[in-house]
Every structure is written in C-alpha cells, then in structure tokens.
N, C-alpha and C. Protein backbone atom coordinates (compact mmCIF):
# COMPACT_ATOMS: atom_id res chain seq x y z
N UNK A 1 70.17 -44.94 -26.25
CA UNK A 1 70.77 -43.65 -26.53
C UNK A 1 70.89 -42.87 -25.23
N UNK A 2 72.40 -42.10 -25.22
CA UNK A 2 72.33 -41.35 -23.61
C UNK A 2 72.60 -39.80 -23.92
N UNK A 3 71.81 -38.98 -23.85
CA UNK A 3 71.78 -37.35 -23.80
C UNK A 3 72.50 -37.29 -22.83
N UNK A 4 73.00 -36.44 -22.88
CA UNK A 4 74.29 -35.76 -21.77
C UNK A 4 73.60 -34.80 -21.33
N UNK A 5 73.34 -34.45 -19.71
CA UNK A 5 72.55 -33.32 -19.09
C UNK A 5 73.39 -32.19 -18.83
N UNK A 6 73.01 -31.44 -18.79
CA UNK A 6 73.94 -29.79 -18.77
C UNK A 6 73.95 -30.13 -17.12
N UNK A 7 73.72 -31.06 -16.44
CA UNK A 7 75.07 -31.12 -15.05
C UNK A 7 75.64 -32.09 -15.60
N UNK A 8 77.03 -31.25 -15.01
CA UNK A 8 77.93 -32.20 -15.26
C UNK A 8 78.41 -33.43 -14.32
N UNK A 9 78.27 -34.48 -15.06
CA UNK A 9 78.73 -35.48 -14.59
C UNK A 9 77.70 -36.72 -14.68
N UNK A 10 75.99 -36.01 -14.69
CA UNK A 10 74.92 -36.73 -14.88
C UNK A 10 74.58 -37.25 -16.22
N UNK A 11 74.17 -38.52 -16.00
CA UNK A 11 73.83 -38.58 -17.64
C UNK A 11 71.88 -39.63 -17.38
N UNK A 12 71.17 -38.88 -18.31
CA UNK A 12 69.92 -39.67 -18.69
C UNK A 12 69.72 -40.04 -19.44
N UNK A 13 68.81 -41.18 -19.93
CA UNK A 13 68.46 -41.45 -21.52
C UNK A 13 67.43 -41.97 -20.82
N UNK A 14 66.72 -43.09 -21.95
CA UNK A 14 65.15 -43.32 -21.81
C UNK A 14 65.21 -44.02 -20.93
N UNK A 15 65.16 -43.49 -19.59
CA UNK A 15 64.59 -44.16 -18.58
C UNK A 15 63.93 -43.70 -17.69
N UNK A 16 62.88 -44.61 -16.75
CA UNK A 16 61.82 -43.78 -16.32
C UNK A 16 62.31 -42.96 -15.39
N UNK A 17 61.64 -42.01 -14.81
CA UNK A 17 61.68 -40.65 -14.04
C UNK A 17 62.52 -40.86 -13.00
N UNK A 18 63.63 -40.54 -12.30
CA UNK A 18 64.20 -40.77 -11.20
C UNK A 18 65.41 -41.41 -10.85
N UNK A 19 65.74 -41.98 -12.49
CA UNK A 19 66.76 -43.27 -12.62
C UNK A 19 67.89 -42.49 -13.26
N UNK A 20 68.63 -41.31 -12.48
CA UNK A 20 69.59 -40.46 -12.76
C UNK A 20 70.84 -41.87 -12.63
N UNK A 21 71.76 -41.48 -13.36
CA UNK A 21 73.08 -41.83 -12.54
C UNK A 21 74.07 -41.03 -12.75
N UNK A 22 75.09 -41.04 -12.11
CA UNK A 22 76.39 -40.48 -12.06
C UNK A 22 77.46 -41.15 -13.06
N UNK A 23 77.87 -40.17 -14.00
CA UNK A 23 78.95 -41.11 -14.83
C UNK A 23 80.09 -41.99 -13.84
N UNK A 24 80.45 -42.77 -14.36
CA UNK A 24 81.39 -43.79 -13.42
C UNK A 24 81.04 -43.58 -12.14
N UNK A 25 80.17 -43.82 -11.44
CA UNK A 25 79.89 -43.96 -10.03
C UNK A 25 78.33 -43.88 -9.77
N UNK A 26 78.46 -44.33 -8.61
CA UNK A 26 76.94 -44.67 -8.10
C UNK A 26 76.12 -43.43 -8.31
N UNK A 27 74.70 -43.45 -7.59
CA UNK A 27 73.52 -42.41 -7.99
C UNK A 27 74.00 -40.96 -6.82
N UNK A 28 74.20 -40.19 -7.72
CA UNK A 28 74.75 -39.43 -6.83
C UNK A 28 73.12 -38.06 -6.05
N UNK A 29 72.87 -38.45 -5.39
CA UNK A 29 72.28 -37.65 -5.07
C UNK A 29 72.11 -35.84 -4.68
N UNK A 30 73.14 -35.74 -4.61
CA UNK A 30 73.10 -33.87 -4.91
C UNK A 30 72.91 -33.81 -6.34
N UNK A 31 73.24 -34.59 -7.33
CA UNK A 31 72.75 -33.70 -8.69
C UNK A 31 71.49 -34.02 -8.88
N UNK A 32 70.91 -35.14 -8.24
CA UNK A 32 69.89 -35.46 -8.59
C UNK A 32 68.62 -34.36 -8.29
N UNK A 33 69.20 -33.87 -6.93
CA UNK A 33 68.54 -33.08 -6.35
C UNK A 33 68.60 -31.28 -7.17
N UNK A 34 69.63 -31.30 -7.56
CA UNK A 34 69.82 -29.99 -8.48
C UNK A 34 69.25 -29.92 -9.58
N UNK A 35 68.86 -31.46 -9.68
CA UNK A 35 68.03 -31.08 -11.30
C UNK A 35 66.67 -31.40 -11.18
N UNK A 36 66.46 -31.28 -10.09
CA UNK A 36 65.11 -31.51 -9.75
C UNK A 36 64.76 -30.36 -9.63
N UNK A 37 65.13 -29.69 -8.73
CA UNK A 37 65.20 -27.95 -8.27
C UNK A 37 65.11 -27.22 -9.75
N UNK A 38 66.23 -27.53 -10.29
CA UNK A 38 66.06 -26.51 -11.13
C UNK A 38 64.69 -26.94 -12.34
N UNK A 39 64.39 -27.95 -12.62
CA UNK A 39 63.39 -28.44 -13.20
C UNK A 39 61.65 -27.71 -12.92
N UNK A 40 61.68 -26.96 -11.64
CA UNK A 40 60.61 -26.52 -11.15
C UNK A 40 60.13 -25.02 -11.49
N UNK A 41 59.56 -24.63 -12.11
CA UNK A 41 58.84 -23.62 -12.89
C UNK A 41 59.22 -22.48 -11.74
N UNK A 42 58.76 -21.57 -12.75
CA UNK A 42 58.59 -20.06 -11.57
C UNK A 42 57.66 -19.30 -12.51
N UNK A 43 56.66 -18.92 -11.04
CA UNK A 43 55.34 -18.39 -11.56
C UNK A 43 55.94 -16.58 -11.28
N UNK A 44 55.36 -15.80 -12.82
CA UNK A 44 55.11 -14.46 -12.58
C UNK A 44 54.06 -13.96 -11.58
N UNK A 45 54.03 -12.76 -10.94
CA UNK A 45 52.97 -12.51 -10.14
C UNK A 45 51.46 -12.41 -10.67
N UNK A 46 51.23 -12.10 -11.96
CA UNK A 46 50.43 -12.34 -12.87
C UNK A 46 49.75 -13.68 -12.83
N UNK A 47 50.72 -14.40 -12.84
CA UNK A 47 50.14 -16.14 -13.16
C UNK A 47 49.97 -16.58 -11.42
N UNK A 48 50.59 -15.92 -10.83
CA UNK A 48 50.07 -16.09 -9.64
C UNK A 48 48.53 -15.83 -9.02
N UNK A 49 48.21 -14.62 -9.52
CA UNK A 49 46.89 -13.74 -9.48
C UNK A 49 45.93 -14.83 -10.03
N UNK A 50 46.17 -15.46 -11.20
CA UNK A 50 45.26 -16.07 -12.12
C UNK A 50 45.08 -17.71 -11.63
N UNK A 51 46.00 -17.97 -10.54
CA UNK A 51 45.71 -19.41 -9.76
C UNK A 51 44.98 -18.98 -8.58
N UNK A 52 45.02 -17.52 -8.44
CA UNK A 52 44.32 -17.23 -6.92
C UNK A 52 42.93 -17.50 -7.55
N UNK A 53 42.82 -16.74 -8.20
CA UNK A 53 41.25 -16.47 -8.72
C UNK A 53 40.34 -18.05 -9.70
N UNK A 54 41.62 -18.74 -9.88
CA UNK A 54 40.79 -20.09 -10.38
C UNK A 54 40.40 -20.86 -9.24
N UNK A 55 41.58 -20.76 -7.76
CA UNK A 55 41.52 -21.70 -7.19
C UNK A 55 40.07 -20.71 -6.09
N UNK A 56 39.83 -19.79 -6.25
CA UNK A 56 37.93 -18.75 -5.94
C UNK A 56 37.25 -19.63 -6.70
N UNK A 57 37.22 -19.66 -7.53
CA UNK A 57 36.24 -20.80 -8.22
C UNK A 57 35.56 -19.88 -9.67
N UNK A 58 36.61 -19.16 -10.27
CA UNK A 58 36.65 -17.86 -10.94
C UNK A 58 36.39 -18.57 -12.70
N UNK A 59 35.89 -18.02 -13.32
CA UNK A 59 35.83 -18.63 -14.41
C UNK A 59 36.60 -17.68 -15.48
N UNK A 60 37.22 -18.10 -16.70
CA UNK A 60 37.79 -17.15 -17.56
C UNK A 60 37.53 -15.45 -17.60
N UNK A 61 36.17 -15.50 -17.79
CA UNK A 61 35.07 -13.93 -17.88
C UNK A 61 35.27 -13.58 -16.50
N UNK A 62 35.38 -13.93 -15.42
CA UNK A 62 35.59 -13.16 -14.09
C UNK A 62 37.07 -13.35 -13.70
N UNK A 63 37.85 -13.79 -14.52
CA UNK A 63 39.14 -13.45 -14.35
C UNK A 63 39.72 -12.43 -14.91
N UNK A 64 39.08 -12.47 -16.34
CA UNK A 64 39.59 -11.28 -17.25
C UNK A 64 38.71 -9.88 -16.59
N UNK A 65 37.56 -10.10 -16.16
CA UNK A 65 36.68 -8.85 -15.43
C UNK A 65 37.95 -8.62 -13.98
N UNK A 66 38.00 -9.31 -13.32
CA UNK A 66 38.84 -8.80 -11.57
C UNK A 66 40.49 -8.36 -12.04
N UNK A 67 40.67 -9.05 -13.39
CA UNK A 67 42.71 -8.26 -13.90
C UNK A 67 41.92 -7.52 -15.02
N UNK A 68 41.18 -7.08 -15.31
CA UNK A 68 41.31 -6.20 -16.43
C UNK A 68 41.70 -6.81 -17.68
N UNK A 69 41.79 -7.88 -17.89
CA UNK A 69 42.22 -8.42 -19.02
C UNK A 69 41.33 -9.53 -20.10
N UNK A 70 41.42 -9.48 -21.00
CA UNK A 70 40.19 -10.47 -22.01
C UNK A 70 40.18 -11.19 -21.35
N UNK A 71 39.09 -12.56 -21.64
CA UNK A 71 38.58 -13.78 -21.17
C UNK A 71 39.44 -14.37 -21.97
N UNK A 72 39.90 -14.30 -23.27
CA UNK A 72 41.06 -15.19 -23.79
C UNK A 72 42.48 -14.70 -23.59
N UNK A 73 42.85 -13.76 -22.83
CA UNK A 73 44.11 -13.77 -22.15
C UNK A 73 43.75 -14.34 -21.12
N UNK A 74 43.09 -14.58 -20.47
CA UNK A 74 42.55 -15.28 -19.62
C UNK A 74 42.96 -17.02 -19.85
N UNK A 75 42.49 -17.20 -20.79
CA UNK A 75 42.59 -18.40 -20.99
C UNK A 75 44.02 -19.06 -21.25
N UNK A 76 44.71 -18.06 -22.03
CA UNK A 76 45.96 -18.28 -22.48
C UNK A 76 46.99 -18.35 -21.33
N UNK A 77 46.44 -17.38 -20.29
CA UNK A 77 47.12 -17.76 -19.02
C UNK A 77 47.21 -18.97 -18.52
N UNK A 78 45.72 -19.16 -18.53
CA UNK A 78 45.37 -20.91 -17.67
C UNK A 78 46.29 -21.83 -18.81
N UNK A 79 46.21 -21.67 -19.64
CA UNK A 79 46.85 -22.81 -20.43
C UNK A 79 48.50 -22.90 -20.41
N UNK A 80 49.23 -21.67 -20.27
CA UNK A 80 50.29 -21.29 -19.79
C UNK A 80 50.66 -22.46 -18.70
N UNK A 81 49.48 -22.10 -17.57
CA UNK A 81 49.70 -22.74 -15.96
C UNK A 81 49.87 -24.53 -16.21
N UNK A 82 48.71 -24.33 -16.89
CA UNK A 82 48.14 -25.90 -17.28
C UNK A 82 49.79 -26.97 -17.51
N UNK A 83 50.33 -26.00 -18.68
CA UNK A 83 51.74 -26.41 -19.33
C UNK A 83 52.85 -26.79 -18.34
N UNK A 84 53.02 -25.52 -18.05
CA UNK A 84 53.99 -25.30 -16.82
C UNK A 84 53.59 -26.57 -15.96
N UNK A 85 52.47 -26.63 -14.52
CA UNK A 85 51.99 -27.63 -14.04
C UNK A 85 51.86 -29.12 -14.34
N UNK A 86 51.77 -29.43 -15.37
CA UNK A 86 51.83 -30.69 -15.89
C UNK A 86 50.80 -31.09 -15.93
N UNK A 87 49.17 -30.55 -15.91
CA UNK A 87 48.09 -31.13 -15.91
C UNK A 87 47.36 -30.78 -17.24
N UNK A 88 46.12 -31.11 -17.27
CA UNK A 88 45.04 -31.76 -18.54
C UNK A 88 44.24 -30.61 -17.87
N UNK A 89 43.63 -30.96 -16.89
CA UNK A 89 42.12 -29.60 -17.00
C UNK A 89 42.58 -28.20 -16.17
N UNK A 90 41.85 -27.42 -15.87
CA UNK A 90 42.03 -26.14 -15.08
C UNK A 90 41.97 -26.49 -13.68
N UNK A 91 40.93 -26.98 -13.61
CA UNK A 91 40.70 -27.34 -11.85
C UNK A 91 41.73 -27.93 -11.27
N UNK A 92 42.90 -28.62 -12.56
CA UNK A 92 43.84 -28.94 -11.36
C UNK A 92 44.73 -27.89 -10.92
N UNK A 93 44.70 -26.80 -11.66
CA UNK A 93 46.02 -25.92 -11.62
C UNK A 93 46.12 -25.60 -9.66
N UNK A 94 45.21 -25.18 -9.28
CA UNK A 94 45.58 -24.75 -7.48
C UNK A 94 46.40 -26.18 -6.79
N UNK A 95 45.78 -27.37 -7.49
CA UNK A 95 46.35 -28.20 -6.30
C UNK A 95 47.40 -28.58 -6.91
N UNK A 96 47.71 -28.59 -8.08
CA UNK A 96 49.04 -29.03 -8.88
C UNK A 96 50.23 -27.63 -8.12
N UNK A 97 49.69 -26.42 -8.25
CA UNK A 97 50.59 -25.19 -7.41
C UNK A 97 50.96 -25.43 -6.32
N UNK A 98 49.66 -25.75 -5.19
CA UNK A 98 50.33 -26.07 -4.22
C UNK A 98 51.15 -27.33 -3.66
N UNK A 99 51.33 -28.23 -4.17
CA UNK A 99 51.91 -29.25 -4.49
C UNK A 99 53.16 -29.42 -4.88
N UNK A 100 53.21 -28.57 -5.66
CA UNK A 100 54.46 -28.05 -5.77
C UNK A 100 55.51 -27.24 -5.37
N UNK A 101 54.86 -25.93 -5.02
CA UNK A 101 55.45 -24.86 -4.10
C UNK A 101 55.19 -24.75 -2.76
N UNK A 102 53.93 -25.75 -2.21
CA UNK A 102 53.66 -25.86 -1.05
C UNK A 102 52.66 -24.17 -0.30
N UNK A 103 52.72 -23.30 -0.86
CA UNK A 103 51.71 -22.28 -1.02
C UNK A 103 50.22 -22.74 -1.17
N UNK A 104 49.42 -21.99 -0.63
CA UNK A 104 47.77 -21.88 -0.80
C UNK A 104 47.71 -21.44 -1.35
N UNK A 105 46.75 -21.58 -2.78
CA UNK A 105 46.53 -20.24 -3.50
C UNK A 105 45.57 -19.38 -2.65
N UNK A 106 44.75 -20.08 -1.76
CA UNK A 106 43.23 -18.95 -1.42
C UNK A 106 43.72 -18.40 -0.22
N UNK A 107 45.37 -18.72 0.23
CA UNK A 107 45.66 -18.11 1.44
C UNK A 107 45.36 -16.66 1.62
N UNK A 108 45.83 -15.91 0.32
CA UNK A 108 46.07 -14.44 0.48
C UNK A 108 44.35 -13.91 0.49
N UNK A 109 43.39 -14.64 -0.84
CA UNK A 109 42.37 -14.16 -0.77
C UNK A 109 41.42 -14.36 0.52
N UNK A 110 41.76 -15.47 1.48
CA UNK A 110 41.37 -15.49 2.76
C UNK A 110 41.62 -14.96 4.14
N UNK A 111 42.84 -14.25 4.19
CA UNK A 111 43.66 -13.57 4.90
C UNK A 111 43.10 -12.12 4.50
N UNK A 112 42.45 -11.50 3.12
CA UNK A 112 42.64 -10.19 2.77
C UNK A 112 40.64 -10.71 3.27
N UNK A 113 39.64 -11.12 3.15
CA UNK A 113 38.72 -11.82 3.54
C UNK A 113 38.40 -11.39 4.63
N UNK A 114 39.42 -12.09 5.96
CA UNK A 114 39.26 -12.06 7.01
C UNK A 114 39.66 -10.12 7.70
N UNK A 115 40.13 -9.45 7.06
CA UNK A 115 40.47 -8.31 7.19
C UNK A 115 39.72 -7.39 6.86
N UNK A 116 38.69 -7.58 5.74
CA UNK A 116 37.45 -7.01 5.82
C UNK A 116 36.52 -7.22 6.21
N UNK A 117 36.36 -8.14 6.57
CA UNK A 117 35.35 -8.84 8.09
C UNK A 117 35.59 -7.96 9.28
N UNK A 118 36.88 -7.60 9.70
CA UNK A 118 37.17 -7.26 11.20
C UNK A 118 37.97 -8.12 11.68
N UNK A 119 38.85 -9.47 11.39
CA UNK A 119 38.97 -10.14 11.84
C UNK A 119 40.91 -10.01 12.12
C-alpha cells in the first residue's frame, strides 16, 4: 500500500525509515530533506525550561517548585517531551534535545552559574 505524502511528488508506504522515493524518478534528495526538516518538533519556551531543569538533575516536585507549577503539570510536560522526542524514560529527554537541535540544555543554566560566581 502507498500513502501519498503532502510533498508533492514523494511517495512512502511500509518501508523502513529513509527509503523515500520520487514518483517516476530516482531518490530525490531535496524532498527528502524537506521532510525531514519539517518532521522535527518545536519546543515552546516552557518545554524548554522543563529540559533545562531535568537535564539539572531536577525531579518533577522541583520542577513544579522552580516554574511554579504542580508536580503533575510537571509531569505532563515531561511526557509531552518524552512524545515529541521519541524516547521511553525522562533521562533521555536532554540528550534526545540535544541531538536533535544540537543545543545544551545546561548551557544557559551554566552560563547564568558562571555569572553569579563572578565569572
């Protein structure tokens, strides 16, 4: 069976990850690349906050304590990330982020760190 992809011209069906082709013609690589791109999540600044503070080593209750928000919005966040990210536990969410977006999560909290140090 072949689903027709909202680019045009690409078509997928059950095949494994990567095995785009181009209707009548070879693998065309710009769409491949466009639907890769567009395939890639976008984090609110919120869900951003909540990978900083997991990838601190922050647990639900001191996430919802440092945003002001329950320990089960808390959670509902992480599980949000979890989704989005493509992983099974919490601990992966920082390295699944940066991995993806190529960002640190502990950059900012180490940079804001080093600034109250003196540094």
């Amino acid at each position: 069976m072949t689903i027709r992809s909202r680019y045009p011209g690409v078509i997928h069906g059950n095949t494994p990850f990567g095995q785009w082709r181009l209707h009548g013609a070879g693998t065309s690589f710009g769409a491949m690349y466009d639907a890769l791109r567009a395939s890639i999540p976008s984090f609110t600044e919120r869900q951003v906050e909540v990978i900083e503070l997991i990838a601190a080593g922050c647990s639900n209750d001191e996430v919802g304590e440092r945003l002001g928000i329950s320990p089960r919005t808390a959670k509902a966040h992480s599980d949000v990330l979890r989704q989005k990210l493509g992983v099974t536990r919490r601990r992966q969410i920082p390295v699944a982020y940066r991995a993806l977006t190529g960002d640190d999560p502990l950059s900012r909290s180490l940079k804001s760190a080093t600034a109250d140090n003196g540094g």
